[in-house]
Protein backbone atom coordinates (compact mmCIF):
# COMPACT_ATOMS: atom_id res chain seq x y z
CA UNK A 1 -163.09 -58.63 93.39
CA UNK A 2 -159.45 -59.27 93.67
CA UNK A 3 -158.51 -62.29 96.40
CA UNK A 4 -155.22 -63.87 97.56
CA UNK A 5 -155.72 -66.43 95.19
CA UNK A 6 -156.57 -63.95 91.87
CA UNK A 7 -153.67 -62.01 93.09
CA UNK A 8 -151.10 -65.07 93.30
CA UNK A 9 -152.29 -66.47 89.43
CA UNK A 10 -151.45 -62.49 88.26
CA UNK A 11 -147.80 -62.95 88.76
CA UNK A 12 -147.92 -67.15 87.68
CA UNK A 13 -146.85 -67.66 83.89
CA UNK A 14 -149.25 -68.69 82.28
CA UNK A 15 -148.01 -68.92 78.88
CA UNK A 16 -144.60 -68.37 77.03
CA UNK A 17 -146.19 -64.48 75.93
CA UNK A 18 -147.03 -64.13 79.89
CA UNK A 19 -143.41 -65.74 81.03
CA UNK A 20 -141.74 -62.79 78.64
CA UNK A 21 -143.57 -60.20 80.08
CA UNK A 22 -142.83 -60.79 83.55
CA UNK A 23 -139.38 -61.31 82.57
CA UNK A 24 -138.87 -58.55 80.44
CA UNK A 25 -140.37 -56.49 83.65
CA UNK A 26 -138.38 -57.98 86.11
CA UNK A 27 -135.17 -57.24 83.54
CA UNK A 28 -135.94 -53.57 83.60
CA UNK A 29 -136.30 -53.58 87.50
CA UNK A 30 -134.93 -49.92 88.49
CA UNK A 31 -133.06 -51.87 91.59
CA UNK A 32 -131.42 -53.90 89.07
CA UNK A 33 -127.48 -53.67 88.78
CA UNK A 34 -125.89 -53.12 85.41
CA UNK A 35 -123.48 -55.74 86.16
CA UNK A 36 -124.76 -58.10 88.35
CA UNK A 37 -122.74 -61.31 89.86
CA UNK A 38 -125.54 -63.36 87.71
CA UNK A 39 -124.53 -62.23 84.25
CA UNK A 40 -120.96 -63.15 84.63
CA UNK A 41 -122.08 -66.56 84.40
CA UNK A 42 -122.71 -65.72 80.58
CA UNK A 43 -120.27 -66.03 78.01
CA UNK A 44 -120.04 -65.51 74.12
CA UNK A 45 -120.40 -67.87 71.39
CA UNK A 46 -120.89 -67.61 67.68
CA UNK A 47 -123.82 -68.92 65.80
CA UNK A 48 -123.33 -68.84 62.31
CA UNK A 49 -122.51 -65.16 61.57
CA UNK A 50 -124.41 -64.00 64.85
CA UNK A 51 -122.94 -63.35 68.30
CA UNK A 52 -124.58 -64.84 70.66
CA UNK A 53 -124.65 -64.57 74.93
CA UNK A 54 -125.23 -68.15 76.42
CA UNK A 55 -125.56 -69.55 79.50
CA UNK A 56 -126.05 -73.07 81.25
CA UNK A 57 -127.88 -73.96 84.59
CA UNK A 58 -129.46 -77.02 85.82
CA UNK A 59 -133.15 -77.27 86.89
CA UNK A 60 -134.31 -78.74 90.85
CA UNK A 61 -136.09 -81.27 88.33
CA UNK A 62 -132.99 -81.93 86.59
CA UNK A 63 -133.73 -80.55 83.37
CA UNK A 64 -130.53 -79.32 81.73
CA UNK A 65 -131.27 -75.71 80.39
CA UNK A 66 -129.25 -73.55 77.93
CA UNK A 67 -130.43 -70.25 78.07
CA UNK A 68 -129.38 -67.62 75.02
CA UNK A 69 -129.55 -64.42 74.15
CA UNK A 70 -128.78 -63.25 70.65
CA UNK A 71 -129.59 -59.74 68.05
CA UNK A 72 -131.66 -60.60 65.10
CA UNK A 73 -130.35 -59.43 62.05
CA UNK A 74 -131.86 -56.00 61.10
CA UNK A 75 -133.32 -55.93 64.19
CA UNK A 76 -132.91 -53.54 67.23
CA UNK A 77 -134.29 -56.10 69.49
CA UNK A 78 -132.60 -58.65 71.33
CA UNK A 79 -134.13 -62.54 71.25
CA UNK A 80 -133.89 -64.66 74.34
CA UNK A 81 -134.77 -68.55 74.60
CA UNK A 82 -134.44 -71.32 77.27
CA UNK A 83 -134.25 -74.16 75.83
CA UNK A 84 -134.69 -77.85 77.25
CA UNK A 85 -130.87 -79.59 75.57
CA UNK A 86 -132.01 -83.47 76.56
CA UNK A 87 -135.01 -83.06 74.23
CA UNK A 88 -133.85 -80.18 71.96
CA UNK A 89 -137.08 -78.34 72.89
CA UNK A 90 -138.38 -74.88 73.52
CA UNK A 91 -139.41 -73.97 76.93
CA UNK A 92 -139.52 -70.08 76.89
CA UNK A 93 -138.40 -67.16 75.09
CA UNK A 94 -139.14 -63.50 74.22
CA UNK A 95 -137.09 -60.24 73.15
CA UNK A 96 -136.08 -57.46 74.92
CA UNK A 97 -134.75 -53.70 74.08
CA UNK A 98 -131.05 -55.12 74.86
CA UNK A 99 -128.65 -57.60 75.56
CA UNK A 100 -128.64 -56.93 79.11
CA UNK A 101 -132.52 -56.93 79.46
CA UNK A 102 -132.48 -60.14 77.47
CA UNK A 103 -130.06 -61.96 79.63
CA UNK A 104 -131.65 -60.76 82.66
CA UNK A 105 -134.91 -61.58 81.50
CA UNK A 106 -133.62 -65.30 80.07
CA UNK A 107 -132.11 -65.42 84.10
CA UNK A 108 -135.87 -64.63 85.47
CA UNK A 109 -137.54 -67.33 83.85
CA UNK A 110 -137.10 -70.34 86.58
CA UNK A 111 -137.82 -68.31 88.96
CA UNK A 112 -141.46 -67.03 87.76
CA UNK A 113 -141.93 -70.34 86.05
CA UNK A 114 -141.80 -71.70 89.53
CA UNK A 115 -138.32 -72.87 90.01
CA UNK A 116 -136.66 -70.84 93.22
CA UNK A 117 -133.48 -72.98 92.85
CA UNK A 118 -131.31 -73.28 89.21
CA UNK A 119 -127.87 -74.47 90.13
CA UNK A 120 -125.02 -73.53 87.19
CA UNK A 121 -124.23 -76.57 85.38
């Protein structure tokens, strides 16, 4: 039997795997704008020999988040992280089938991880 309460822990993360997925889905929303106001935020850097898209934003708790989004070599997919920069420390992450999923997706995360409000740092 499904309740409120079943329902409200389906769309929860649970887990970094279950954070992706809603991500990734949210990413690939057909209402979703190629070019949204959101991903202008994002701007290129280099990482070694690797482009990469990154992006910074402040938590309600604080926490200062850089968010990335980067090819791996050989690879058709695209990586994205969110990473915690005070304690160097993974918070989330998955891939995506492109940059633009990827970013979106890395954009998604404080919001299904609970976090209505990330303010651009």
């Amino acid at each position: 039997m499904n309740t409120i309460n079943d329902s409200h822990d389906l769309h929860r993360p649970i887990n970094d795997e279950h954070a992706n997925v809603h991500a990734c889905a949210h990413a690939g929303a057909a209402d979703a704008k190629p070019y949204d106001d959101a991903l202008s935020h994002w701007r290129q850097a280099r990482l070694d020999t690797r482009v990469i898209w990154r992006r910074q934003l402040t938590l309600q708790d604080g926490i200062s988040v850089l968010l990335a989004a980067w090819q791996m070599p050989h690879s058709m997919r695209w990586e994205w992280e969110a990473i915690d920069l005070r304690q160097d420390r993974h918070l989330c992450g998955g891939n995506c089938d492109s940059s633009l999923a990827a970013m979106r997706a890395a954009d998604a995360w404080p919001a299904l991880c609970g976090d209505e409000v990330a303010v651009l740092a």
